[in-house]
Protein backbone atom coordinates (compact mmCIF):
# COMPACT_ATOMS: atom_id res chain seq x y z
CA UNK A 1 17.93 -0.46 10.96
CA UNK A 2 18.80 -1.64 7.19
CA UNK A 3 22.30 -0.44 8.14
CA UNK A 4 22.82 -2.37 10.75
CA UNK A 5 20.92 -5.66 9.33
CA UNK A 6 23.32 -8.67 10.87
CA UNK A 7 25.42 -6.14 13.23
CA UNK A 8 23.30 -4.72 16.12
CA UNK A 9 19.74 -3.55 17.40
CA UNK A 10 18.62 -0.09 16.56
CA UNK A 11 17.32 1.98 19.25
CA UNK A 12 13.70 3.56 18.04
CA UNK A 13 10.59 6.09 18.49
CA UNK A 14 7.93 4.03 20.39
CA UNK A 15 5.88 4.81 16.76
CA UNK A 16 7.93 2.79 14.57
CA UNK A 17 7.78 -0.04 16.83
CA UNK A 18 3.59 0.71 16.76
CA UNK A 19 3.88 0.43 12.94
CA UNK A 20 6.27 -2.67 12.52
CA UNK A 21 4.11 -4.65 15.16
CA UNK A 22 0.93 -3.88 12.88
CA UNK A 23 3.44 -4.98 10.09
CA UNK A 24 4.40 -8.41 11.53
CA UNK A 25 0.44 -8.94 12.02
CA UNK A 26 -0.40 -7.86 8.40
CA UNK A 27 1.82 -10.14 6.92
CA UNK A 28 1.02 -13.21 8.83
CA UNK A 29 -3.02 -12.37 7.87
CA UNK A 30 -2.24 -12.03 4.45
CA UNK A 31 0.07 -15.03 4.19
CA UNK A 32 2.85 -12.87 2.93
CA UNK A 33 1.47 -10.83 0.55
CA UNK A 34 2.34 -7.48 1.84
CA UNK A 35 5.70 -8.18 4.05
CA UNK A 36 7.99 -5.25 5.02
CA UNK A 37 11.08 -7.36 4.70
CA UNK A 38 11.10 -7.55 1.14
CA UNK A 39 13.32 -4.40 1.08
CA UNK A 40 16.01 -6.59 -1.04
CA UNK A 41 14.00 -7.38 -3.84
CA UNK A 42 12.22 -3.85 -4.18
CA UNK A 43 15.72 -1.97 -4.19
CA UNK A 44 16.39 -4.12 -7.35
CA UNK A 45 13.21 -2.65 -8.97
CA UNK A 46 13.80 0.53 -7.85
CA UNK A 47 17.52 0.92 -9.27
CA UNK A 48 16.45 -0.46 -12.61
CA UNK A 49 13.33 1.82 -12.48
CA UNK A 50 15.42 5.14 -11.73
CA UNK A 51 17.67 3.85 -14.18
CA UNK A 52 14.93 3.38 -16.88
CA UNK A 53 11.94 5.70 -16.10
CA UNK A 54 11.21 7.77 -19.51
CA UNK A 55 12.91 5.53 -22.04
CA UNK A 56 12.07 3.05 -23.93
CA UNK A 57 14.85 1.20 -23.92
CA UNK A 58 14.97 -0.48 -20.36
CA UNK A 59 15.97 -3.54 -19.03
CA UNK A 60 14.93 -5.91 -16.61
CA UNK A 61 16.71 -7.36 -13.70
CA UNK A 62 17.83 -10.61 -13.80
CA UNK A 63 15.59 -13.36 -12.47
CA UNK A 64 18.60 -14.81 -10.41
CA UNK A 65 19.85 -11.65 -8.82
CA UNK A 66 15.97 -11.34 -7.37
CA UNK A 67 15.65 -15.05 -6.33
CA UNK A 68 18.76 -14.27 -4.70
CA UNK A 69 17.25 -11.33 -2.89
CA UNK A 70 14.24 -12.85 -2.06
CA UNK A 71 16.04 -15.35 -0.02
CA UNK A 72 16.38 -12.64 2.41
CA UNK A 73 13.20 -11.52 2.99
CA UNK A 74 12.09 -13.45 5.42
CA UNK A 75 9.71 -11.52 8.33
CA UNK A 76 11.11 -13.62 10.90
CA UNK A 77 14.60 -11.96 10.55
CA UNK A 78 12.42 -8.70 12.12
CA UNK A 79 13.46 -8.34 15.79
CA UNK A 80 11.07 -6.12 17.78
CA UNK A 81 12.22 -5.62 21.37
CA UNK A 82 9.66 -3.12 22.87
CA UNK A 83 10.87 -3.32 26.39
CA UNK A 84 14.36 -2.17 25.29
CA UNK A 85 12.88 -0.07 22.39
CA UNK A 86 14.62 -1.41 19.64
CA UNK A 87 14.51 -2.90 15.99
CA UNK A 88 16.67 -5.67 14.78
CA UNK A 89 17.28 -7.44 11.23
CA UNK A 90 19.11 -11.21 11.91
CA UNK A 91 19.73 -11.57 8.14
CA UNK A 92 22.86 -8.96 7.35
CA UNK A 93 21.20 -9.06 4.01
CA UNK A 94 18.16 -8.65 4.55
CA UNK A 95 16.03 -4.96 4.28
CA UNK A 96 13.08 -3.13 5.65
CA UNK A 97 10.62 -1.38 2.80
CA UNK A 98 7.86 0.54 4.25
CA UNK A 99 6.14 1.66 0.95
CA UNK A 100 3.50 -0.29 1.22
CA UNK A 101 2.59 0.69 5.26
CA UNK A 102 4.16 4.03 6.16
CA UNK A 103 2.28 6.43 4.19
CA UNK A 104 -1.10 5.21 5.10
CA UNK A 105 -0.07 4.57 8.92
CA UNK A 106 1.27 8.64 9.32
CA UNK A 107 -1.81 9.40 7.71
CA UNK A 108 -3.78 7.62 10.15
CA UNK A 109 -1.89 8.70 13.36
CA UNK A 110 -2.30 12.37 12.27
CA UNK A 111 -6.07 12.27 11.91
CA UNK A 112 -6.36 10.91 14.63
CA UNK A 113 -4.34 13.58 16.33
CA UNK A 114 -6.29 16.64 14.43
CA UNK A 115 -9.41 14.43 16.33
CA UNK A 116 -7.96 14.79 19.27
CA UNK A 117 -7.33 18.55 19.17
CA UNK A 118 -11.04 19.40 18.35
CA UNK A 119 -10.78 19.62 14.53
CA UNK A 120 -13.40 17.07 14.11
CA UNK A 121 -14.05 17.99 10.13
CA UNK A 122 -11.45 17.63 7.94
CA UNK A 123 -10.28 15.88 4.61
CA UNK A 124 -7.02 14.76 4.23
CA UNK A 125 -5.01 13.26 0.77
CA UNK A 126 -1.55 12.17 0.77
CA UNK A 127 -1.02 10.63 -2.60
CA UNK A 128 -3.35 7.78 -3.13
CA UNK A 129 -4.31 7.81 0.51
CA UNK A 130 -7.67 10.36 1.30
CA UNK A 131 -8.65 10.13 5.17
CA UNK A 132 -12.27 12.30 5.86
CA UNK A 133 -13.50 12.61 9.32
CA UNK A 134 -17.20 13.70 9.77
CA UNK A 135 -18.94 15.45 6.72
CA UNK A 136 -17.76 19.17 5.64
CA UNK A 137 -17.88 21.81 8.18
CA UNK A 138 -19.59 24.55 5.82
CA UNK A 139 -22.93 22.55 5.61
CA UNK A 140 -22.67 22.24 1.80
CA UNK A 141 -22.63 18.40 2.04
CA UNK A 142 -23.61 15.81 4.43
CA UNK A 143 -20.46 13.80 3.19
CA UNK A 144 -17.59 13.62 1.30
CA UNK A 145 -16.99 12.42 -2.19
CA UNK A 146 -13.91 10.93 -3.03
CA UNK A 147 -13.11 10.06 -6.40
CA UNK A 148 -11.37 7.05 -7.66
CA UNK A 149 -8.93 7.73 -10.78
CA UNK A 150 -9.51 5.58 -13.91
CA UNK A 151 -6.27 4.01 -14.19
CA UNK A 152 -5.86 4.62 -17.90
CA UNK A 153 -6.53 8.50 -17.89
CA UNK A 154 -3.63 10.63 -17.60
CA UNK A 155 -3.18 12.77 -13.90
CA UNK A 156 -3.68 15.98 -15.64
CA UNK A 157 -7.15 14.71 -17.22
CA UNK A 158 -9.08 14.26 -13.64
CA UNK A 159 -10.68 11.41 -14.74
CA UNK A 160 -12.18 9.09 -12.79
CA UNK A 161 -13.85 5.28 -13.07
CA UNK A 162 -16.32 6.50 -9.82
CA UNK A 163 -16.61 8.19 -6.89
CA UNK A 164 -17.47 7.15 -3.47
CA UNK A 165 -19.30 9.24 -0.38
CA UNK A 166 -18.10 8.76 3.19
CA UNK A 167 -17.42 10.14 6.53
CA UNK A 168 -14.96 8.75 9.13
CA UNK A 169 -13.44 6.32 6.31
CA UNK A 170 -10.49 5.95 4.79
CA UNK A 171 -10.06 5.60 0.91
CA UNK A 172 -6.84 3.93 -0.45
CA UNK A 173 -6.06 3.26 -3.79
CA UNK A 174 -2.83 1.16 -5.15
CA UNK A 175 -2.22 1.26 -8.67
CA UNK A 176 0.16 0.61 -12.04
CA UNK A 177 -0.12 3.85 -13.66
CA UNK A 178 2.26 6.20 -11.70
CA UNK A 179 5.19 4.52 -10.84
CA UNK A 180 6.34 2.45 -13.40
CA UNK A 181 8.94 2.41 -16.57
CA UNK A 182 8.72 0.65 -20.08
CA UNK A 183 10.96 -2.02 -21.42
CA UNK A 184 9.79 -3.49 -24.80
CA UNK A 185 6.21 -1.51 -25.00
CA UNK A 186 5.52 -3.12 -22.00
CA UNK A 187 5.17 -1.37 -18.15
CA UNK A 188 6.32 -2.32 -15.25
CA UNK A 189 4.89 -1.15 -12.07
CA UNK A 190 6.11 -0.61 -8.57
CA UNK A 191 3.60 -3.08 -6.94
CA UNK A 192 5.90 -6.86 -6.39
CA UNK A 193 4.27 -10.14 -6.30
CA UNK A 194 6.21 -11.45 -3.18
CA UNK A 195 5.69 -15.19 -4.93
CA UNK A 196 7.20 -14.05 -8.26
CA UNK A 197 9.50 -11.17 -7.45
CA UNK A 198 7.74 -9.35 -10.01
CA UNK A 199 5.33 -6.44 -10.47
CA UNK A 200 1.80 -7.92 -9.79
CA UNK A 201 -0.42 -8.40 -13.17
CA UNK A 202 -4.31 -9.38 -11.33
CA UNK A 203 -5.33 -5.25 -11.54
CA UNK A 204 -4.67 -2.00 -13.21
CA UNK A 205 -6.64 -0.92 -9.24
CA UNK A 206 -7.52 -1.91 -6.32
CA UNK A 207 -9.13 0.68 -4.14
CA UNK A 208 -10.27 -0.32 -0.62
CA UNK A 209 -12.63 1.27 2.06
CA UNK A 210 -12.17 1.35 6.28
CA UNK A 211 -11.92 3.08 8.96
CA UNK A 212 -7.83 3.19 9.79
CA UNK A 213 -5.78 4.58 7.05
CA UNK A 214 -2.80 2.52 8.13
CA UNK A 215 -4.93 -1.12 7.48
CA UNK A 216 -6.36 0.82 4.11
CA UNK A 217 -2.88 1.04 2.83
CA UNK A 218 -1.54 -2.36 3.66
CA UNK A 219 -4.71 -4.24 2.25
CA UNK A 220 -4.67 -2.16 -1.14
CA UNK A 221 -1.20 -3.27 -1.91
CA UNK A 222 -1.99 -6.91 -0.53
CA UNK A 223 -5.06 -7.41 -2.43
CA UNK A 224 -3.02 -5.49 -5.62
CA UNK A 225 -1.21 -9.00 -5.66
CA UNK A 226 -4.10 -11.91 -5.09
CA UNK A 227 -6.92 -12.89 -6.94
CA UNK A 228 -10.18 -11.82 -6.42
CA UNK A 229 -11.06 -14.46 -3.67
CA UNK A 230 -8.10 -14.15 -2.01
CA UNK A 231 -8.78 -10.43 -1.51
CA UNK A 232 -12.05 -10.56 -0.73
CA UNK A 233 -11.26 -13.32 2.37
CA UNK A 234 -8.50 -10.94 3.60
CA UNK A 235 -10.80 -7.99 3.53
CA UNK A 236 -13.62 -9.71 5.75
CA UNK A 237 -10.88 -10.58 7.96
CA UNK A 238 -10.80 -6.97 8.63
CA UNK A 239 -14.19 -5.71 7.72
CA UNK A 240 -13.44 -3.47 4.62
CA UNK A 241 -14.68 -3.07 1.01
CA UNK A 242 -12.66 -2.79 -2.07
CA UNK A 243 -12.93 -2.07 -5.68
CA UNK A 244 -10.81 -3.92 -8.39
CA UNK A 245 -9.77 -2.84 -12.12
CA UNK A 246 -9.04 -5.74 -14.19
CA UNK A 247 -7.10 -5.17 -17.58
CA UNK A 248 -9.67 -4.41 -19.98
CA UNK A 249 -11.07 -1.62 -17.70
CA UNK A 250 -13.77 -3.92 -15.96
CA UNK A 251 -14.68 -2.91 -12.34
CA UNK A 252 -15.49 -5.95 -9.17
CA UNK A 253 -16.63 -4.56 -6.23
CA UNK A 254 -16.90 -6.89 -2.69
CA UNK A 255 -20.51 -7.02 -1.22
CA UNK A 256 -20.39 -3.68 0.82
CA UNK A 257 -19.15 -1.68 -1.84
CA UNK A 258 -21.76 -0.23 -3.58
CA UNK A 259 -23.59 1.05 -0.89
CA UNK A 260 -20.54 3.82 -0.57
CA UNK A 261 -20.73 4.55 -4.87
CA UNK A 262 -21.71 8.06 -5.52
CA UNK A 263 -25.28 7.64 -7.56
């Protein structure tokens, strides 16, 4: 699709059109905050964070070259023609970025298919992203517990700030602690602000809890880049929970939340 941005229409699965339809409704809901079309600005951050990642010594892009990019990231450029089964990008410069959506919405789609097929137990953690369906099959528990990494422990450590218990719930955390690289003592994160073209500095966290893994993902990278409020309107637009993790290590939980913390 990307390579063809300005030229033609991309014929597609019927699933990608599923996903980018879901996409065009998450962005509108969350007035831009998590927007699939902001491919151009989030290649700049990922060149210069390949380029960087391990030294200390990094740079970072130029303010202009992303204010340039971001003039092509508009979601109305996104063409979906279901009837004809296609994807199109109007702006030749514009770019679709699914990180936010894609990992969360496979997720989804196979637990949902494991349902189907009669394996009605089942945890399931793809990096950041834990779907559970019913409680453990062995009878040692009568749900799952999921824990939430502290964002300032190391992945080797196995720390964590708490732990929740579910069934049938998804469990999505975004973060600033994994993919990032240093320039001047200072990290920067994979996670862009859409309003400033830069990484998002509200949380270290934000961890959120519903039922579709594919919503789960979108709303913990939209709420990673609004304040508090704003978050907590967009989540009961949808019905879900989230933890945040300011800074200093603080934790703000929406109303729901702490009925799911582990006690």
């Amino acid at each position: 699709i990307n390579d063809n941005a300005g030229i033609a229409p991309v014929k597609v699965d019927e699933p990608l059109i599923d996903l980018l339809e879901q996409c065009v409704e998450w962005e509108e809901q969350s007035q831009g905050a998590v927007n699939v079309c902001m491919g151009s600005v989030l290649e700049i951050w990922h060149e210069y964070r390949e380029r960087y990642i391990g030294t200390e010594n990094g740079e970072l892009p130029p303010m202009e070259e992303l204010e340039a990019a971001a003039r092509h990231t508009d979601i109305n450029s996104l063409v979906i023609d279901r009837e004809a089964g296609t994807v199109y990008l109007t702006d030749p410069e514009a770019s679709l970025d699914l990180g936010a959506v894609a990992k969360g919405y496979a997720t989804e789609q196979i637990a949902r298919k494991l349902y189907a097929d009669g394996f009605t137990s089942f945890a399931m953690s793809s990096g950041g992203n834990v779907r559970v369906m019913d409680a453990p099959a062995d009878g040692s528990k009568t749900a799952w517990v999921i824990g939430i990494q502290d964002p300032s422990a190391s992945m080797e450590s196995g720390d964590y700030v708490d732990s929740v218990i579910a069934n049938n719930i998804s469990v999505v955390t975004s973060g600033d602690y994994q993919r990032y690289y240093t320039v001047g003592g200072v990290r920067y994160h994979h996670i862009i602000d859409p309003t400033t073209c830069r990484p998002a500095a509200y949380w270290r966290a934000v961890t959120v809890l519903c039922a579709d893994s594919g919503l789960a993902d979108a709303l913990s990278t939209a709420l990673f880049t609004l304040p508090q409020a704003e978050g907590q309107a967009l989540l009961d637009r949808y019905g879900a929970e989230a933890m945040w993790v300011d800074a200093s290590g603080g934790e703000v939980f929406s109303p729901g939340f702490s009925a799911y913390l582990r006690t």
